[in-house]
N, C-alpha and C. Protein backbone atom coordinates (compact mmCIF):
# COMPACT_ATOMS: atom_id res chain seq x y z
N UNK A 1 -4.99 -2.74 -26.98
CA UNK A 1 -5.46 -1.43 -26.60
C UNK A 1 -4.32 -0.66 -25.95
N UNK A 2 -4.31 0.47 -26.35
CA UNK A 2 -3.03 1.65 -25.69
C UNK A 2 -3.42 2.43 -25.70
N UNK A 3 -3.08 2.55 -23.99
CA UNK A 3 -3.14 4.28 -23.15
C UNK A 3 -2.19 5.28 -22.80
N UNK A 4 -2.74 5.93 -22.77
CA UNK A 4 -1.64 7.30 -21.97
C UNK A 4 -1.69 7.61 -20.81
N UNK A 5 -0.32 7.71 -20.19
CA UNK A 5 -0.76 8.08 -18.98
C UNK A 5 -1.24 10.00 -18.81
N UNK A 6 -1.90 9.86 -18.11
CA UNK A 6 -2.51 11.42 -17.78
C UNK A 6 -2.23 11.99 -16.66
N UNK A 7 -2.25 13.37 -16.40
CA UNK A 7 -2.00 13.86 -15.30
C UNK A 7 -3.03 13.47 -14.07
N UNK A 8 -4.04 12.86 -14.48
CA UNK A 8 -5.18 12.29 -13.45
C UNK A 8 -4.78 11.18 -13.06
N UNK A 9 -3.78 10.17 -13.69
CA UNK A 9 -3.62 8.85 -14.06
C UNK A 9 -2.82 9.20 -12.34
N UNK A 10 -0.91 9.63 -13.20
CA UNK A 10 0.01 10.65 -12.05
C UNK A 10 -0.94 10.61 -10.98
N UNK A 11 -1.67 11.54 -11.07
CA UNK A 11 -2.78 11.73 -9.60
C UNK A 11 -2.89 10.82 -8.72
N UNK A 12 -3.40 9.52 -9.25
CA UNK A 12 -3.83 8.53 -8.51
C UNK A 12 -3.05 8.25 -8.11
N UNK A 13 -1.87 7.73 -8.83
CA UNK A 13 -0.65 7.21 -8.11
C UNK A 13 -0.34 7.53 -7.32
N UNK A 14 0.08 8.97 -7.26
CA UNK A 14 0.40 9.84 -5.94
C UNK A 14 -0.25 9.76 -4.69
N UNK A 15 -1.85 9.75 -5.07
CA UNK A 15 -2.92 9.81 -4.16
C UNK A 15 -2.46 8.16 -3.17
N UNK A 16 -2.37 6.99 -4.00
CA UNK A 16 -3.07 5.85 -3.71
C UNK A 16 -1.20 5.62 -2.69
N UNK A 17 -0.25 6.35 -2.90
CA UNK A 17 1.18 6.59 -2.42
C UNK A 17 1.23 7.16 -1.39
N UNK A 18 0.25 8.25 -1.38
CA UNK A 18 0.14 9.16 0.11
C UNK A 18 -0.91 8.12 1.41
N UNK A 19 -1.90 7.74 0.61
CA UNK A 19 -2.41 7.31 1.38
C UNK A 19 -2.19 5.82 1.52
N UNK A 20 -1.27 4.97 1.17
CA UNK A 20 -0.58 4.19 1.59
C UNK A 20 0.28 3.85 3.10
N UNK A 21 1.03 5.24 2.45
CA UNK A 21 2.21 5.75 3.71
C UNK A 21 1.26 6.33 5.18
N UNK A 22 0.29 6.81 4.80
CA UNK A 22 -0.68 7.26 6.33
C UNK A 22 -1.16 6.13 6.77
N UNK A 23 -1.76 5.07 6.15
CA UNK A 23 -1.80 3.83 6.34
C UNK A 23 -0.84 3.16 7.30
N UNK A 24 -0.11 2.79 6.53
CA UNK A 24 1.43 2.12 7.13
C UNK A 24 1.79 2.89 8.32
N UNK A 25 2.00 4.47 8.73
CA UNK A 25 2.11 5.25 9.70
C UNK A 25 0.66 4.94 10.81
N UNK A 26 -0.27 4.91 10.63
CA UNK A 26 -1.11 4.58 11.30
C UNK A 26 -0.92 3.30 12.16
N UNK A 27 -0.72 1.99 11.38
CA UNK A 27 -1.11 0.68 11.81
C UNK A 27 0.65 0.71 12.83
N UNK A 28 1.87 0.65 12.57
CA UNK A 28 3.03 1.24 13.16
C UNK A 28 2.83 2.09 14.35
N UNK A 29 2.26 3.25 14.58
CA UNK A 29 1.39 3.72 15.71
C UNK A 29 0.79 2.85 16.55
N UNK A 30 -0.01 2.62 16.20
CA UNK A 30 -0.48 1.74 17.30
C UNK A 30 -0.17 0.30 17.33
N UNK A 31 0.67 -0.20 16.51
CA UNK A 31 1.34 -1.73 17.16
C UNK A 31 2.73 -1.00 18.23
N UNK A 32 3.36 0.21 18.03
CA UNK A 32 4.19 0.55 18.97
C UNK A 32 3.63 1.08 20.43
N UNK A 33 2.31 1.30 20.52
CA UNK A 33 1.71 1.20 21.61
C UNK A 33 1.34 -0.15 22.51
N UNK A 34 1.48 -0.61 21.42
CA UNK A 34 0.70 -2.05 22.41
C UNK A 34 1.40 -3.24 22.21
N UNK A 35 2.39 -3.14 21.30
CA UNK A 35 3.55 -4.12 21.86
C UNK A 35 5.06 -4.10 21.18
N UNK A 36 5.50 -5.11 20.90
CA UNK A 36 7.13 -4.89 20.57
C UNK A 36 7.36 -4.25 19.24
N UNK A 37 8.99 -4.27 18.34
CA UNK A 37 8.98 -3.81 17.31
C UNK A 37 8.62 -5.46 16.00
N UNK A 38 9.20 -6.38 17.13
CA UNK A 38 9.21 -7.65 16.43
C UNK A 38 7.95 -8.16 16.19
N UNK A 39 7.01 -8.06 17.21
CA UNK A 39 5.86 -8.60 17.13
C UNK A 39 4.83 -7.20 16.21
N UNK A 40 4.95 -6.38 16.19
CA UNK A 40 4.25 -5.35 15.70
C UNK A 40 4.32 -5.29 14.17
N UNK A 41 6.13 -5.57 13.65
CA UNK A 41 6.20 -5.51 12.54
C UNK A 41 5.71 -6.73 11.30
N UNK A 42 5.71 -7.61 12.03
CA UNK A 42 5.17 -8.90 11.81
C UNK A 42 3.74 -9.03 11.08
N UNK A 43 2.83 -8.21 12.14
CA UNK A 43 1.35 -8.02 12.06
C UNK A 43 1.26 -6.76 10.88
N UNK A 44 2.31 -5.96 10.69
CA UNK A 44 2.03 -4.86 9.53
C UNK A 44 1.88 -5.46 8.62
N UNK A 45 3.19 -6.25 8.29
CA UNK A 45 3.57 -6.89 6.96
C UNK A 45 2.45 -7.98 6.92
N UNK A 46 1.79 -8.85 7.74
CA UNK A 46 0.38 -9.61 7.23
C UNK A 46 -0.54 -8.82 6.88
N UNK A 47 -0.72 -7.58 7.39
CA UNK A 47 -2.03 -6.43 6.72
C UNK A 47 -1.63 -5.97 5.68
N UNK A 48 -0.42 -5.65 5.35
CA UNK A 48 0.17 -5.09 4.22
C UNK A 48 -0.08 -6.21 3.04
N UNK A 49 0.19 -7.15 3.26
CA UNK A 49 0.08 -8.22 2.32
C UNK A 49 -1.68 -8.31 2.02
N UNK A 50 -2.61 -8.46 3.05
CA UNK A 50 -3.68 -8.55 2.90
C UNK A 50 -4.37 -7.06 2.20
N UNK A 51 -3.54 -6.00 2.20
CA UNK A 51 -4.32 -4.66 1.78
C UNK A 51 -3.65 -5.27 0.27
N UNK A 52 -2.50 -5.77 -0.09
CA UNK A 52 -2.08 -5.55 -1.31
C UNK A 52 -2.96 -6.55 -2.30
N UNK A 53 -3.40 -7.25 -1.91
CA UNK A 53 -4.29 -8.62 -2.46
C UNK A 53 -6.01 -8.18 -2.91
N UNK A 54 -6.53 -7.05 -1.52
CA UNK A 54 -7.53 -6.79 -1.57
C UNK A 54 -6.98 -4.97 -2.67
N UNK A 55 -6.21 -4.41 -3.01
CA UNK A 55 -6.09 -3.38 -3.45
C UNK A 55 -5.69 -3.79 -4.95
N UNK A 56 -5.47 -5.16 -5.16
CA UNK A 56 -4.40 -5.68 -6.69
C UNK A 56 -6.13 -5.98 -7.19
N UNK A 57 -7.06 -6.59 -6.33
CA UNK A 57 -8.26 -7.25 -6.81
C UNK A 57 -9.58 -5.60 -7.41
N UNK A 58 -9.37 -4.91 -6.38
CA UNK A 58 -10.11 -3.93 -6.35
C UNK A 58 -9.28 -2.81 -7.95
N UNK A 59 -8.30 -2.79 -7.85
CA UNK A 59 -7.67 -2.24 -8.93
C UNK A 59 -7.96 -3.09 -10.07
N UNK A 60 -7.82 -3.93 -10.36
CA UNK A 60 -7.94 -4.81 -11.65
C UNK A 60 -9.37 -4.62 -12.14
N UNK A 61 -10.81 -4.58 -10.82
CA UNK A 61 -11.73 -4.14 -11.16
C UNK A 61 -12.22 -2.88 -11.60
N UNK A 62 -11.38 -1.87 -11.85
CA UNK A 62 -11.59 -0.67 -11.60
C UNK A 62 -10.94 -1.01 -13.40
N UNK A 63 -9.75 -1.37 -13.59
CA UNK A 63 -8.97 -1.08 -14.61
C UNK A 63 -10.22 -2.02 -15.61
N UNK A 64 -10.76 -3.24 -15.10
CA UNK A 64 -12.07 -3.91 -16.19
C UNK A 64 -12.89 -2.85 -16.50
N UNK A 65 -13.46 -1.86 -15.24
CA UNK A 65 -14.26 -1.03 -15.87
C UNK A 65 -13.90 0.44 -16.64
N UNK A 66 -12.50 0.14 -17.01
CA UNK A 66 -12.16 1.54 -17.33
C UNK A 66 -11.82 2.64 -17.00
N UNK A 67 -11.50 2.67 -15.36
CA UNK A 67 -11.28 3.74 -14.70
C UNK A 67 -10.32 3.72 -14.35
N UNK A 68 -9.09 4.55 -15.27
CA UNK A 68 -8.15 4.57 -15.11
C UNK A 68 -7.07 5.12 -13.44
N UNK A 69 -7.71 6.19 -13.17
CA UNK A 69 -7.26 7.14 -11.83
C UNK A 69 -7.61 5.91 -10.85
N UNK A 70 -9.07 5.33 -10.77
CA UNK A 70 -8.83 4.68 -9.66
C UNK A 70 -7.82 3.60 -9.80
N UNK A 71 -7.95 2.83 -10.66
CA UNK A 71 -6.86 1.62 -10.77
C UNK A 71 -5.36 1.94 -10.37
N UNK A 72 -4.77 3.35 -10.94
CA UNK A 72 -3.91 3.46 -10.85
C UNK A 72 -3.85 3.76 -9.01
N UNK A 73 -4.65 4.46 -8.46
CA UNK A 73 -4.67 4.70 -7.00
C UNK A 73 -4.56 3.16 -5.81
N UNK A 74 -5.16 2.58 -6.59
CA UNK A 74 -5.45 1.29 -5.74
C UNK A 74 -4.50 0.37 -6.12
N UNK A 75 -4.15 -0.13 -7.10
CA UNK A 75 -1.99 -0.54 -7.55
C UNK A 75 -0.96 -0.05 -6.99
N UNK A 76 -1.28 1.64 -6.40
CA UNK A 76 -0.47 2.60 -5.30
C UNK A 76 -0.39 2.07 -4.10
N UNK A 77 -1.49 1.93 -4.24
CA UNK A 77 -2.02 2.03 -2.64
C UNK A 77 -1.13 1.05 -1.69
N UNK A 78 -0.87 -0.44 -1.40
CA UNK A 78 -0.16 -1.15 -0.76
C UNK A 78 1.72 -0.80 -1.01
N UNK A 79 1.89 -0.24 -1.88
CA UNK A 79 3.39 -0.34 -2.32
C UNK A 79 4.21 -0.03 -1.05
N UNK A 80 4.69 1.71 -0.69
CA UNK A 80 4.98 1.61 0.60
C UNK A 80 4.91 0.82 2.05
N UNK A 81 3.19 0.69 2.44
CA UNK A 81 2.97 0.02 3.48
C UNK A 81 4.25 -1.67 3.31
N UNK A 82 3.98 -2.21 1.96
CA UNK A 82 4.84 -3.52 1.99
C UNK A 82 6.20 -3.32 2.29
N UNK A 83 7.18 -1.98 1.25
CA UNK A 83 8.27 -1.87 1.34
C UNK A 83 8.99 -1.56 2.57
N UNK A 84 7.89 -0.91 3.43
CA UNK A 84 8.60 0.23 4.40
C UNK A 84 8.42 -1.15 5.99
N UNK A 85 7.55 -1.80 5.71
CA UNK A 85 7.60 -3.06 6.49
C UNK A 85 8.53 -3.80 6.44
N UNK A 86 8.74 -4.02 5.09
CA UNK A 86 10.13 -5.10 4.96
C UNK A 86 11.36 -4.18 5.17
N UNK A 87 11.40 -3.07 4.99
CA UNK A 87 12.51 -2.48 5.66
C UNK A 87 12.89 -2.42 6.69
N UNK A 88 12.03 -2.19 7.77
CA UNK A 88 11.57 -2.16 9.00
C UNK A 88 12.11 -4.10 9.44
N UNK A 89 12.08 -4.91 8.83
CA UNK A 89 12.38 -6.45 9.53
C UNK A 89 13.38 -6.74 8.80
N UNK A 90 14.16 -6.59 7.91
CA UNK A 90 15.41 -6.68 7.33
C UNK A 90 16.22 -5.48 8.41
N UNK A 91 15.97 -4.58 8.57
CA UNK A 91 16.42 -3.50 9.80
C UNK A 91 16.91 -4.37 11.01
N UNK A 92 15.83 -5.41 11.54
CA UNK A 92 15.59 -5.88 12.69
C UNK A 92 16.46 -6.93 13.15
N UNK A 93 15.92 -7.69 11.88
CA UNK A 93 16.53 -8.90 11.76
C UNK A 93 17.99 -9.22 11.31
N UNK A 94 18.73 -8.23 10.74
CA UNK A 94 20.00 -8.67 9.89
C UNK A 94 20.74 -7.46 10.43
C-alpha cells in the first residue's frame, strides 16, 4: 500500500513537533524549580522515553486505523522532548 504525504499529514508533524517542544519546556520548568540540572535532566529523559513508547504505541494505532494526521502527530510528538534532553546531558556531562 502507498501514500502521499499531504498537507494535513505536514500538519501533524508540525503539530505533534510544537507540542512536543511545550512539553519538554514544561517538564524542564519545573524540574528547574525543584531541583538540580543533573537530577532534573535525568527525570526528563525517563518521561521522554516513556512519552516516546506510549506515543510510538498510540501512533501505530492510529496508523492501523488509517488516520494518517494523527499518526503522523503522535511519531512527532516525543522527537524533540528526547533530543533536546540528550542534548541537555551530553551538555552536562562531557
Amino acid at each position: 500500500m502507498r501514500t502521499t504525504v499531504t498537507t494535513e499529514t505536514i500538519a501533524g508533524v508540525v503539530g505533534g513537533l510544537a507540542a512536543g517542544y511545550v512539553l519538554w519546556l514544561l517538564a524542564i520548568s519545573i524540574g528547574d524549580d525543584v531541583t538540580t540540572v543533573s537530577v532534573w535532566s535525568l527525570v526528563v529523559l525517563l518521561l521522554s522515553i516513556l512519552l516516546a513508547a506510549g506515543a510510538g504505541a498510540w501512533g501505530w494505532w492510529q496508523r492501523r486505523r488509517v488516520k494518517q494526521v494523527w499518526a503522523a502527530f503522535a511519531f512527532a510528538l516525543p522527537v524533540l522532548p528526547v533530543v533536546l534532553t540528550l542534548a541537555v546531558l551530553v551538555d552536562l556531562y562531557i
